[in-house]
PDB file of N, CA and C in Angstrom:
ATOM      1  N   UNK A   1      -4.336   2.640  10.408  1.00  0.00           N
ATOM      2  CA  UNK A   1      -5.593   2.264   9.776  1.00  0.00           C
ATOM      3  C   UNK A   1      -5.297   1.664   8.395  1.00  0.00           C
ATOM      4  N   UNK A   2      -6.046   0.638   7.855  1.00  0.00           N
ATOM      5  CA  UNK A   2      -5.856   0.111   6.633  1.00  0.00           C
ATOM      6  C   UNK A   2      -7.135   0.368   5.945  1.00  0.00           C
ATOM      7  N   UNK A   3      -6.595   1.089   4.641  1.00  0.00           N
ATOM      8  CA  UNK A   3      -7.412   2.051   3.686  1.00  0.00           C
ATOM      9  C   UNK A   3      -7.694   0.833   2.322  1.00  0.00           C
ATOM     10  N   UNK A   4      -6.907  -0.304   1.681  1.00  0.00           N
ATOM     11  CA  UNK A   4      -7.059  -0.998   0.929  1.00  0.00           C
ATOM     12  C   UNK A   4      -6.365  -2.118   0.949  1.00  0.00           C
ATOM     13  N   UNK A   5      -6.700  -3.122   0.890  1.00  0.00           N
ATOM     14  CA  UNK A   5      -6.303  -4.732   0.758  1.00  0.00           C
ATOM     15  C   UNK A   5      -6.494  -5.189  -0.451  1.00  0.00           C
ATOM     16  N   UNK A   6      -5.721  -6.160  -0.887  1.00  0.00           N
ATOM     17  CA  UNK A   6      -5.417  -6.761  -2.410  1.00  0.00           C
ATOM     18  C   UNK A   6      -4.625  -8.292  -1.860  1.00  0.00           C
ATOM     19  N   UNK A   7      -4.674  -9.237  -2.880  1.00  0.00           N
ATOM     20  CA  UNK A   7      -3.935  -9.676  -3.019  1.00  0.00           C
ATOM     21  C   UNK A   7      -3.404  -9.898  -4.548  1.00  0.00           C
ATOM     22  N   UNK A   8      -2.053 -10.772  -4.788  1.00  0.00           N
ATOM     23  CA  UNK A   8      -1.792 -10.402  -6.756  1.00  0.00           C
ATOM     24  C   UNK A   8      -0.347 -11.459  -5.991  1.00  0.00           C
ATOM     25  N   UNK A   9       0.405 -11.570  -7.882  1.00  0.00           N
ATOM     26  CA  UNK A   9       1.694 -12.317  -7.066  1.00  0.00           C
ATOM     27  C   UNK A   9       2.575 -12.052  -6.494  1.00  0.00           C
ATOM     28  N   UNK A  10       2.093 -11.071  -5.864  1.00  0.00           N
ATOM     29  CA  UNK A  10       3.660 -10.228  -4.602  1.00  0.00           C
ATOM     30  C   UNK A  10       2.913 -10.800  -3.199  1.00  0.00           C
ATOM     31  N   UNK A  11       1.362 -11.552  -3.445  1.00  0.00           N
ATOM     32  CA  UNK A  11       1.632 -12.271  -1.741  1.00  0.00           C
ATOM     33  C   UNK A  11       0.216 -11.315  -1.262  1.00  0.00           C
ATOM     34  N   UNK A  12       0.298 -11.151  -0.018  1.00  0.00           N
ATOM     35  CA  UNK A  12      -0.857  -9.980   0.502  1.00  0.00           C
ATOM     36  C   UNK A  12      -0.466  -8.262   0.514  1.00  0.00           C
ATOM     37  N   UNK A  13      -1.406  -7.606   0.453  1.00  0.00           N
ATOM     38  CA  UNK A  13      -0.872  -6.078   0.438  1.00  0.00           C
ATOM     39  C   UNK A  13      -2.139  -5.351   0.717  1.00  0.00           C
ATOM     40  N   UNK A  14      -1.274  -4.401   1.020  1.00  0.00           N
ATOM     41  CA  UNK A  14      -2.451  -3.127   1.677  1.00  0.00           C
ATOM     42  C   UNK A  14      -1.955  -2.014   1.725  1.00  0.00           C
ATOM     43  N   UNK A  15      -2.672  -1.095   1.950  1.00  0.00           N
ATOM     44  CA  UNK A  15      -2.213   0.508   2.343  1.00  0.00           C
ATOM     45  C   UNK A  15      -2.643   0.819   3.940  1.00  0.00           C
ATOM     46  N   UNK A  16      -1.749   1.255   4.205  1.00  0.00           N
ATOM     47  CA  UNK A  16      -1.636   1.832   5.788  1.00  0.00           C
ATOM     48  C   UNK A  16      -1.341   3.387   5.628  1.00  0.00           C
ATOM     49  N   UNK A  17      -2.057   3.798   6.806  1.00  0.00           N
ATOM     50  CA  UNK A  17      -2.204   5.018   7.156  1.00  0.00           C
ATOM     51  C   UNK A  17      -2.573   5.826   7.983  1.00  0.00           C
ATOM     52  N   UNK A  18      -2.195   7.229   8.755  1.00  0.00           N
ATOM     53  CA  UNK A  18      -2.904   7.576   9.810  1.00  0.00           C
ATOM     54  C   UNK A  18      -3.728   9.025   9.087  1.00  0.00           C
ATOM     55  N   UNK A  19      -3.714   9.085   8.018  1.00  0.00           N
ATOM     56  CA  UNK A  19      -4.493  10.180   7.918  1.00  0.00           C
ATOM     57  C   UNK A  19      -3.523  11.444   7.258  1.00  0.00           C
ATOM     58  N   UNK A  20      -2.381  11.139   7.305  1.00  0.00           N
ATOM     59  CA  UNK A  20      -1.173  12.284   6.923  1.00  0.00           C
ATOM     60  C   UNK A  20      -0.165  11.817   5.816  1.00  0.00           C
ATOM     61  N   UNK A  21       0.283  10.417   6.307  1.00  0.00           N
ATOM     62  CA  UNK A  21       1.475   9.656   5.659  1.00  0.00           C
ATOM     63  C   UNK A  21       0.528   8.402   5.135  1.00  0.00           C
ATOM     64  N   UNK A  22       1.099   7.758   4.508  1.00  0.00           N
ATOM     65  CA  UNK A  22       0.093   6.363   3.909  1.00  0.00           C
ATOM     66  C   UNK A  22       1.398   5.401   3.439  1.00  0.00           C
ATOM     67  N   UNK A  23       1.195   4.502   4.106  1.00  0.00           N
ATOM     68  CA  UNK A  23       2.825   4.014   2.938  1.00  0.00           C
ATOM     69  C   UNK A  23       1.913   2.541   2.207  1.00  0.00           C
ATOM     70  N   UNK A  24       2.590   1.607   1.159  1.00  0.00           N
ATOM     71  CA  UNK A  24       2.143   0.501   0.688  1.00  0.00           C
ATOM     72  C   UNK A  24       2.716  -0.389   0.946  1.00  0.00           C
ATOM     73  N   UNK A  25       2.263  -2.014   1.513  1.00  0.00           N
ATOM     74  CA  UNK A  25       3.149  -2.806   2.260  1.00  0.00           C
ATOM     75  C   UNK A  25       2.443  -3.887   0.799  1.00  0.00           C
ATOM     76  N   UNK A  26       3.944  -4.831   0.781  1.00  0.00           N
ATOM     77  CA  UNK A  26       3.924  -5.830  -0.082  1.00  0.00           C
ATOM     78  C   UNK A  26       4.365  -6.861  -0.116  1.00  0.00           C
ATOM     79  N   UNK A  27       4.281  -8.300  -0.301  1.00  0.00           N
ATOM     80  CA  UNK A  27       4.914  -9.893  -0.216  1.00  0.00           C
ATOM     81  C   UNK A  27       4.591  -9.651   0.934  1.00  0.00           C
ATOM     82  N   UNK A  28       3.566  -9.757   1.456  1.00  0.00           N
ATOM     83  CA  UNK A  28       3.266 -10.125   2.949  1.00  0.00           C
ATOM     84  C   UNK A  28       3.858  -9.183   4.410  1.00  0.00           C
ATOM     85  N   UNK A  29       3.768  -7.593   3.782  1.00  0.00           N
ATOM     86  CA  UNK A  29       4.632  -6.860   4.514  1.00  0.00           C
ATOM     87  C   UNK A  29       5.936  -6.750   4.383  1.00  0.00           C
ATOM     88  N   UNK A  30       6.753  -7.761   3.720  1.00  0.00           N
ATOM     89  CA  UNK A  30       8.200  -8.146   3.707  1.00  0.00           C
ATOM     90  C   UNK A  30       8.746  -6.459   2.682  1.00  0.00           C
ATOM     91  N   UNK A  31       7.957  -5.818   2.315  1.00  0.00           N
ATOM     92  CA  UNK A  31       8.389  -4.573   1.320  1.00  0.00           C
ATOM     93  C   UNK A  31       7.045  -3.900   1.723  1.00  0.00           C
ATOM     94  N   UNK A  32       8.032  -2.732   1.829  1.00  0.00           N
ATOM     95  CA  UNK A  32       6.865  -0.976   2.065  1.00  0.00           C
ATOM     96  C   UNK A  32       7.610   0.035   1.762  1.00  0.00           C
ATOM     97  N   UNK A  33       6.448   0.583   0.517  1.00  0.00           N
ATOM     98  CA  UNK A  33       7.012   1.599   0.052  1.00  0.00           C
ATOM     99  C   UNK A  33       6.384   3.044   0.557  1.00  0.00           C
ATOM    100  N   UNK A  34       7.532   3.964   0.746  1.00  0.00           N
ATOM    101  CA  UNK A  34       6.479   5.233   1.199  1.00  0.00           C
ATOM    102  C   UNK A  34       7.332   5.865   2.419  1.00  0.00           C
ATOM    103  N   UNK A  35       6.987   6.808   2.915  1.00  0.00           N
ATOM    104  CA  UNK A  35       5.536   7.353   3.406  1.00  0.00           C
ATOM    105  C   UNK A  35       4.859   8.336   2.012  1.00  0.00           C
ATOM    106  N   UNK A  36       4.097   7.977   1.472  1.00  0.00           N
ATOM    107  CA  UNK A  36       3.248   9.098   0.604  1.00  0.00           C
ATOM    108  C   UNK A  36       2.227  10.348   1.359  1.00  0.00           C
ATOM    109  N   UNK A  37       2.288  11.283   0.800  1.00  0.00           N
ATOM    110  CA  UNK A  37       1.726  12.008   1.442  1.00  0.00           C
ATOM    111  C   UNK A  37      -0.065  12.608   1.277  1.00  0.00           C
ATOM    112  N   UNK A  38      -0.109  11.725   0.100  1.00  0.00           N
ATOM    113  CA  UNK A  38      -1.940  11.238  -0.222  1.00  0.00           C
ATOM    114  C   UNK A  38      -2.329   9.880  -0.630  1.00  0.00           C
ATOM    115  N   UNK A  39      -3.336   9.622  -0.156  1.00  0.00           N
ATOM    116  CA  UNK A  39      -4.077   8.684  -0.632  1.00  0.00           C
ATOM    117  C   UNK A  39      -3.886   8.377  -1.512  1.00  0.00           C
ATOM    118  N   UNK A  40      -4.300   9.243  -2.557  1.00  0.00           N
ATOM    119  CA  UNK A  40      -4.036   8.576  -4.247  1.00  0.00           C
ATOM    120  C   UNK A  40      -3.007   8.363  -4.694  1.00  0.00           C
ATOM    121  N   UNK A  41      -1.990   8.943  -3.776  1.00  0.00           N
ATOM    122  CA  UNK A  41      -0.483   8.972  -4.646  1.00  0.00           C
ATOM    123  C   UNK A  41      -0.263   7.181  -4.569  1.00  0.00           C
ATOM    124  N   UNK A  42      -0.601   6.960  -2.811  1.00  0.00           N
ATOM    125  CA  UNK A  42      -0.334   5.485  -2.252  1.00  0.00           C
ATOM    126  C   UNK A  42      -1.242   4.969  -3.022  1.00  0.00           C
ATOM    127  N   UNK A  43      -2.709   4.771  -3.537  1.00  0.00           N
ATOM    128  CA  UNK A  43      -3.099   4.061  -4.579  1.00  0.00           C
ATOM    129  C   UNK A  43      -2.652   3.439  -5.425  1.00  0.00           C
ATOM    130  N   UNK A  44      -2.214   4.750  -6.309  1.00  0.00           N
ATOM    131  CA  UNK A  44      -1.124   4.722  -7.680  1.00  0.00           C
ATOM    132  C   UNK A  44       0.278   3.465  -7.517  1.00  0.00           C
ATOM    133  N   UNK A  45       0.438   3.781  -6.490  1.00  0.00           N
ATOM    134  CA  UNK A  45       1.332   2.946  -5.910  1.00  0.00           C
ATOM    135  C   UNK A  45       1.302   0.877  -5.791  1.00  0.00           C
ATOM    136  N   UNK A  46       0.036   0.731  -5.073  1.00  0.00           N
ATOM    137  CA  UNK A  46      -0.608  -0.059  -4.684  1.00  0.00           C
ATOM    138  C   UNK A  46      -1.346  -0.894  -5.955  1.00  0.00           C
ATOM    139  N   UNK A  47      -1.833   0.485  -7.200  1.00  0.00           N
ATOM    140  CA  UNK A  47      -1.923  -0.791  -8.152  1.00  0.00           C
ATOM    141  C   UNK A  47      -1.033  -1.144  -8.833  1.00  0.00           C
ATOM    142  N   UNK A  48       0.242  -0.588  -8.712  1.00  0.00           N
ATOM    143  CA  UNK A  48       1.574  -1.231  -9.777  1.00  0.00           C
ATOM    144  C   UNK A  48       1.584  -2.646  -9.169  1.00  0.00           C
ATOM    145  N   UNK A  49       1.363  -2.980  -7.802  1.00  0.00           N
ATOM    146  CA  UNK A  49       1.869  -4.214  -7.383  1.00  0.00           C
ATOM    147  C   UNK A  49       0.888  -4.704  -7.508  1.00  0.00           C
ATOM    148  N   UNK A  50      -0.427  -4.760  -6.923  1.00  0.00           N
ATOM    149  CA  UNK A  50      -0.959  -5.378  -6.282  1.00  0.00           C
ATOM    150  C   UNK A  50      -2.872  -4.908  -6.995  1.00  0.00           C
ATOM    151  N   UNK A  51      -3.373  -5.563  -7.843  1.00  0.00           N
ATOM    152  CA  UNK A  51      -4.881  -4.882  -8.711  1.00  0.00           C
ATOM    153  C   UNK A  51      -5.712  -5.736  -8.124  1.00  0.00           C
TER     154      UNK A  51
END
């Protein structure tokens, strides 16, 4: 499931997740960081790259 979409200059990005793990994908998927184990952590995450 995808919880947030952005784009910024790393390309397209989003957060993926099933509800347990969440990781952050970046430059068009080409980079994912994670598995995080909350939402907000993957947020936190998601706005370093991508606001």
């Amino acid at each position: 499931m995808i919880y947030k979409e952005g784009h910024s200059s790393y390309g397209h990005c989003w957060i993926e997740g099933d509800g347990i793990n969440f990781w952050v994908y970046v430059m068009d998927g080409r980079s994912s960081y994670g598995p995080y184990s909350s939402l907000a952590d993957a947020i936190s995450e998601f706005n370093r790259y991508c606001l």
